[in-house]
N, C-alpha and C. Protein backbone atom coordinates (compact mmCIF):
# COMPACT_ATOMS: atom_id res chain seq x y z
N UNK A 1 111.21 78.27 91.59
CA UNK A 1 110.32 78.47 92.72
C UNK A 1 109.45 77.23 92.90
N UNK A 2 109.42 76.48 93.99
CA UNK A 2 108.72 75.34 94.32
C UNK A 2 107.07 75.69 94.77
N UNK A 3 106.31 74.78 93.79
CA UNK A 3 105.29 75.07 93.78
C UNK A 3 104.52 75.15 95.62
N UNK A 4 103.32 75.52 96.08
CA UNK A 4 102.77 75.88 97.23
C UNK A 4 101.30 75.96 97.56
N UNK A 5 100.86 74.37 97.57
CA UNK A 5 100.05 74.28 98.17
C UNK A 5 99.17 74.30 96.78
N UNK A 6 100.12 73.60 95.71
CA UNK A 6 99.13 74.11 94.45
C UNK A 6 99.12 75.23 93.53
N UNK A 7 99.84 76.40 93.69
CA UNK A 7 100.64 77.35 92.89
C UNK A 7 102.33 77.84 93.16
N UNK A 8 102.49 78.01 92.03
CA UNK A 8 103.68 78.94 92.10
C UNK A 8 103.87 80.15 92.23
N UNK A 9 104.35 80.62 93.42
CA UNK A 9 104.45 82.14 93.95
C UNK A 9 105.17 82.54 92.53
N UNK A 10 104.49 83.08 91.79
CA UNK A 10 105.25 83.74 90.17
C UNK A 10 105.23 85.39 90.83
N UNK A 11 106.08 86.29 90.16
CA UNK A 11 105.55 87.91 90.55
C UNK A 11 104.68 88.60 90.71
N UNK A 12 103.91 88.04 90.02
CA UNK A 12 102.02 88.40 89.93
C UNK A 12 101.23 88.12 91.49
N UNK A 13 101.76 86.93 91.57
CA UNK A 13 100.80 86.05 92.64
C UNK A 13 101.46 87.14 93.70
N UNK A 14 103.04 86.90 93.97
CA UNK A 14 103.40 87.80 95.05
C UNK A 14 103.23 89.27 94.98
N UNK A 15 102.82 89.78 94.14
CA UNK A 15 102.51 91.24 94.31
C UNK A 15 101.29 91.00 94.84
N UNK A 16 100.26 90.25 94.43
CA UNK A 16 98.90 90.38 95.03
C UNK A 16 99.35 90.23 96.50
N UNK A 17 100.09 89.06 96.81
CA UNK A 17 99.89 89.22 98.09
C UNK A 17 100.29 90.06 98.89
N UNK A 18 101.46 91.05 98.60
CA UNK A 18 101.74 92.08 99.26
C UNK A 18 101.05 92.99 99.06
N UNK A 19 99.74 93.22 98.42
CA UNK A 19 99.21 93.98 98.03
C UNK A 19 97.97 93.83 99.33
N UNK A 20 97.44 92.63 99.63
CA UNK A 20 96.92 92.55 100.34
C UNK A 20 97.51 92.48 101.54
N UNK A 21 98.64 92.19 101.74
CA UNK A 21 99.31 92.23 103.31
C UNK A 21 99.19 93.89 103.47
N UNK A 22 99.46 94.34 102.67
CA UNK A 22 99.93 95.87 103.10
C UNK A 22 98.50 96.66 103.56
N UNK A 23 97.67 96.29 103.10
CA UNK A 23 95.75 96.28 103.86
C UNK A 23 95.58 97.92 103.20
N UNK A 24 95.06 98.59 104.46
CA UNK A 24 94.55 100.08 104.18
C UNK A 24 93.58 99.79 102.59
N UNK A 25 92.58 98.85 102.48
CA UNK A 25 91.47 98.82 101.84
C UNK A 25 92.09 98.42 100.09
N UNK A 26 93.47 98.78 100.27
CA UNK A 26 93.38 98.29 98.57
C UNK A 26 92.75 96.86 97.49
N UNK A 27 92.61 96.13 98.06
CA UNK A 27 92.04 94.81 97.65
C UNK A 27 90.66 94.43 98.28
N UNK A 28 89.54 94.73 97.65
CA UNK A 28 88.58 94.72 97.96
C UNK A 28 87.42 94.00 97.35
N UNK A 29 86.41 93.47 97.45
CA UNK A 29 85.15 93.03 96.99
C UNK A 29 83.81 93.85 97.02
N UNK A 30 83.38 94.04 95.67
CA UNK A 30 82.03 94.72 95.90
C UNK A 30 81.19 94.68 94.89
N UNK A 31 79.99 93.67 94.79
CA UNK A 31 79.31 93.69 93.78
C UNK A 31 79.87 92.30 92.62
N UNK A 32 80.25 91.30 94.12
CA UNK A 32 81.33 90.23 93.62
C UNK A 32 82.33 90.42 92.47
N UNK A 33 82.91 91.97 92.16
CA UNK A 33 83.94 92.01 91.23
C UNK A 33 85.07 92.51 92.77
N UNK A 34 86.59 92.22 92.21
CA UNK A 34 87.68 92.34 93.19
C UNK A 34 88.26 93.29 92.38
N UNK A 35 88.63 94.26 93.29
CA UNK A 35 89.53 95.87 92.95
C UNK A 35 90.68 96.26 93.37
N UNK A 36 91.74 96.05 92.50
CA UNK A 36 92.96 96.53 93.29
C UNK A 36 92.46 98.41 93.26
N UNK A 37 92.57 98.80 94.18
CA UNK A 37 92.61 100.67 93.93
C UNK A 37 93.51 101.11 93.83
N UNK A 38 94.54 100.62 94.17
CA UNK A 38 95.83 101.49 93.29
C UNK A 38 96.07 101.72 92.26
N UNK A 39 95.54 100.52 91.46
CA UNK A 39 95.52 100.07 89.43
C UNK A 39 94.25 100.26 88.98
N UNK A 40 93.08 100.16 89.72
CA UNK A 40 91.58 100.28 89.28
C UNK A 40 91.47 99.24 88.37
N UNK A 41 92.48 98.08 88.62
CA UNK A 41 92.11 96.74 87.95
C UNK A 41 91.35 95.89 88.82
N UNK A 42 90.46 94.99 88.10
CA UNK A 42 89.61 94.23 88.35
C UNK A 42 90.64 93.20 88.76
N UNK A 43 90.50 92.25 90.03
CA UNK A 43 91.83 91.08 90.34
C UNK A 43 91.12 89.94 90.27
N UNK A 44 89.65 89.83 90.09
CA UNK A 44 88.38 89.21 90.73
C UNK A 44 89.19 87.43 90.69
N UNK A 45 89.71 86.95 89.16
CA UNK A 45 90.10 85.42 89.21
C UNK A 45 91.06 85.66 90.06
N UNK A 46 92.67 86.58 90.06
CA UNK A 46 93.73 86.41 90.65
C UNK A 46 93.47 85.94 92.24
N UNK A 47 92.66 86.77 93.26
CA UNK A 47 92.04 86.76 93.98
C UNK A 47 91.41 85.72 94.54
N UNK A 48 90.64 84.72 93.44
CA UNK A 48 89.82 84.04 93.65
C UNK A 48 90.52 82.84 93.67
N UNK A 49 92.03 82.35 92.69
CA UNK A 49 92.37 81.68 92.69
C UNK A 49 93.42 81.23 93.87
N UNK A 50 93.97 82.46 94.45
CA UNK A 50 94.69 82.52 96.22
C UNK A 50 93.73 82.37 97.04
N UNK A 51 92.42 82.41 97.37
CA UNK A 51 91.50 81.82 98.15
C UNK A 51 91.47 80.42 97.86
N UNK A 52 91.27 80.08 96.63
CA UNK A 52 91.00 78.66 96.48
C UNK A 52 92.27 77.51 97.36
N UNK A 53 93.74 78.09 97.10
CA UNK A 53 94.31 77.61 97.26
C UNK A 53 95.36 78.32 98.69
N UNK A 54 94.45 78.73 99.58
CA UNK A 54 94.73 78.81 100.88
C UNK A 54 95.50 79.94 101.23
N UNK A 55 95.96 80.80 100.21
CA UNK A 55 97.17 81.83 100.67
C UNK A 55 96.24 83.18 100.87
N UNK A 56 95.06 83.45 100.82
CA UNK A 56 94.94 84.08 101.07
C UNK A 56 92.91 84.51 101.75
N UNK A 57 92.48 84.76 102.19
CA UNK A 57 91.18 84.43 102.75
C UNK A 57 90.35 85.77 103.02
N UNK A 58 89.23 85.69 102.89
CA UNK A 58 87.91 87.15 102.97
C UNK A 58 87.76 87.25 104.46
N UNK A 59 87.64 88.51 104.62
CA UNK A 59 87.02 88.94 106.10
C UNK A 59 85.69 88.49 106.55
N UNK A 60 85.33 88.14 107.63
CA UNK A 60 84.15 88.15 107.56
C UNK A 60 83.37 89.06 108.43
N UNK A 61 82.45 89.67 108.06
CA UNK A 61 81.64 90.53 108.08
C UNK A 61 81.84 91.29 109.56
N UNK A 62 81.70 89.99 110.27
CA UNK A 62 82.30 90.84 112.40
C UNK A 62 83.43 91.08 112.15
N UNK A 63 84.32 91.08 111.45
CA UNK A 63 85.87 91.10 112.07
C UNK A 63 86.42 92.76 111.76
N UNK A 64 87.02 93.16 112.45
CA UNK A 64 87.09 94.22 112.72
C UNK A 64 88.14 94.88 111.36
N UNK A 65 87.80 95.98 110.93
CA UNK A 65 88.34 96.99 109.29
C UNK A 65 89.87 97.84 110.54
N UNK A 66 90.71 97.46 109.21
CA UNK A 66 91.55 98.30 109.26
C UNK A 66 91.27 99.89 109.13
N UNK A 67 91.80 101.12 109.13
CA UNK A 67 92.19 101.94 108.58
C UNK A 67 92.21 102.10 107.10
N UNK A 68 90.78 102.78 106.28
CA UNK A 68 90.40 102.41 105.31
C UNK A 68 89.86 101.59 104.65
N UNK A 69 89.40 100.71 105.46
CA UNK A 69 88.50 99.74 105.10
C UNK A 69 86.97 100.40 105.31
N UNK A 70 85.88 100.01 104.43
CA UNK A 70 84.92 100.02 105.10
C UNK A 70 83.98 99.31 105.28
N UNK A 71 82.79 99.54 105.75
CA UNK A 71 82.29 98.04 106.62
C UNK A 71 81.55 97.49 105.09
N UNK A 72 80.75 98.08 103.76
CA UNK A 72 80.40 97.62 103.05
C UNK A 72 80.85 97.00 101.98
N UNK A 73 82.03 96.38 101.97
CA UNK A 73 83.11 95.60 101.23
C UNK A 73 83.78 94.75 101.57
N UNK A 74 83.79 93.79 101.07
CA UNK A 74 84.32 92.31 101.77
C UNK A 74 86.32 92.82 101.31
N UNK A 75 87.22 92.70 102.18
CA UNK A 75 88.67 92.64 102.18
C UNK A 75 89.30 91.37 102.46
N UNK A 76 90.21 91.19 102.07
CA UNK A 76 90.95 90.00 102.25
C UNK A 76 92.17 90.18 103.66
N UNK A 77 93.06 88.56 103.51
CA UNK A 77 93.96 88.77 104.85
C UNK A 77 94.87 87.70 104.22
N UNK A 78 95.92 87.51 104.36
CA UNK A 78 96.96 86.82 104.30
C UNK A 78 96.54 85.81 105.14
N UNK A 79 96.74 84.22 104.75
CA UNK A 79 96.01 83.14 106.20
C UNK A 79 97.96 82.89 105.89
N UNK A 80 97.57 82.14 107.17
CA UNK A 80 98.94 81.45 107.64
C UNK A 80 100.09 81.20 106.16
N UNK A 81 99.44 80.19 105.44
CA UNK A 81 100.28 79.67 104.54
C UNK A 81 101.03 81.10 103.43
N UNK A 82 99.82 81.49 103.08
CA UNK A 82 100.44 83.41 102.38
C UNK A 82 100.85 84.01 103.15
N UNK A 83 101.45 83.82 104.62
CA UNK A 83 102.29 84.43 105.41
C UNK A 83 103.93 84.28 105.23
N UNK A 84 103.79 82.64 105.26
CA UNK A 84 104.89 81.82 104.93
C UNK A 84 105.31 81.90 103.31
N UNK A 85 104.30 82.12 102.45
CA UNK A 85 104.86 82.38 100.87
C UNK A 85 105.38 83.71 100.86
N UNK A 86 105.20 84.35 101.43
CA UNK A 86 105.50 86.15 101.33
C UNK A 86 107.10 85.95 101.88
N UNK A 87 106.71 85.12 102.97
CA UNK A 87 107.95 85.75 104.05
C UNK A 87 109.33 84.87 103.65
N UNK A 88 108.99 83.55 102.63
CA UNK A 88 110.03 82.89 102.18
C UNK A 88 110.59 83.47 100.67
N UNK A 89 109.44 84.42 100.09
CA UNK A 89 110.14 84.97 99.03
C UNK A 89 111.30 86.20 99.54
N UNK A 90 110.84 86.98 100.37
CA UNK A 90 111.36 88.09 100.86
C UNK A 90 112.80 87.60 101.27
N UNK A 91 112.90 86.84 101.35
CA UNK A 91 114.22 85.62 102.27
C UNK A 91 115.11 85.65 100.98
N UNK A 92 114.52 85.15 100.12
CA UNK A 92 115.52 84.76 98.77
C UNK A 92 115.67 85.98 97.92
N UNK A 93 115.11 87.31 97.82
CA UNK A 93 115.40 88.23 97.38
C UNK A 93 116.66 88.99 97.92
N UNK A 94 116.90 88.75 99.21
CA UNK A 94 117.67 89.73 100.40
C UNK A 94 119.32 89.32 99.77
């Protein structure tokens, strides 16, 4: 797997991100710790380290909550480039 933008989409990285593509509040911020709620694991570095390196980015505060989101928790979004890492792994799995 060719590195991206500074990481390697490993299984980990891509579960987070489908974890956050798939929205309905599971990946969340509150009390600056990060929560997957499906696992009730803490993701806070995993998280922190796909922001750093562009694949993935925080809501900000106006932008409008999915379905299960709620307004007192910062959520994440897939930016462009974790669009393109998701959608080129999904390619080579098929």
């Amino acid at each position: 797997m060719p590195e991206v933008n500074g990481l390697y989409p490993t299984r980990t990285r891509l579960a987070l991100l489908r974890a956050v593509h798939d929205g309905a509040g599971r990946i969340y911020c509150e009390d600056r710790i990060v929560w997957d709620l499906a696992s009730g694991l803490r993701v806070t570095e995993r998280v922190r380290e796909q922001v750093q390196h562009g694949w993935i980015r925080a809501l900000k505060p106006d932008e409008p909550r999915s379905p299960g989101e709620r307004k007192d928790r910062t959520y994440y979004r897939l930016t462009e480039l974790g669009r393109t890492v998701l959608a080129d792994q999904r390619g080579k799995s098929r």
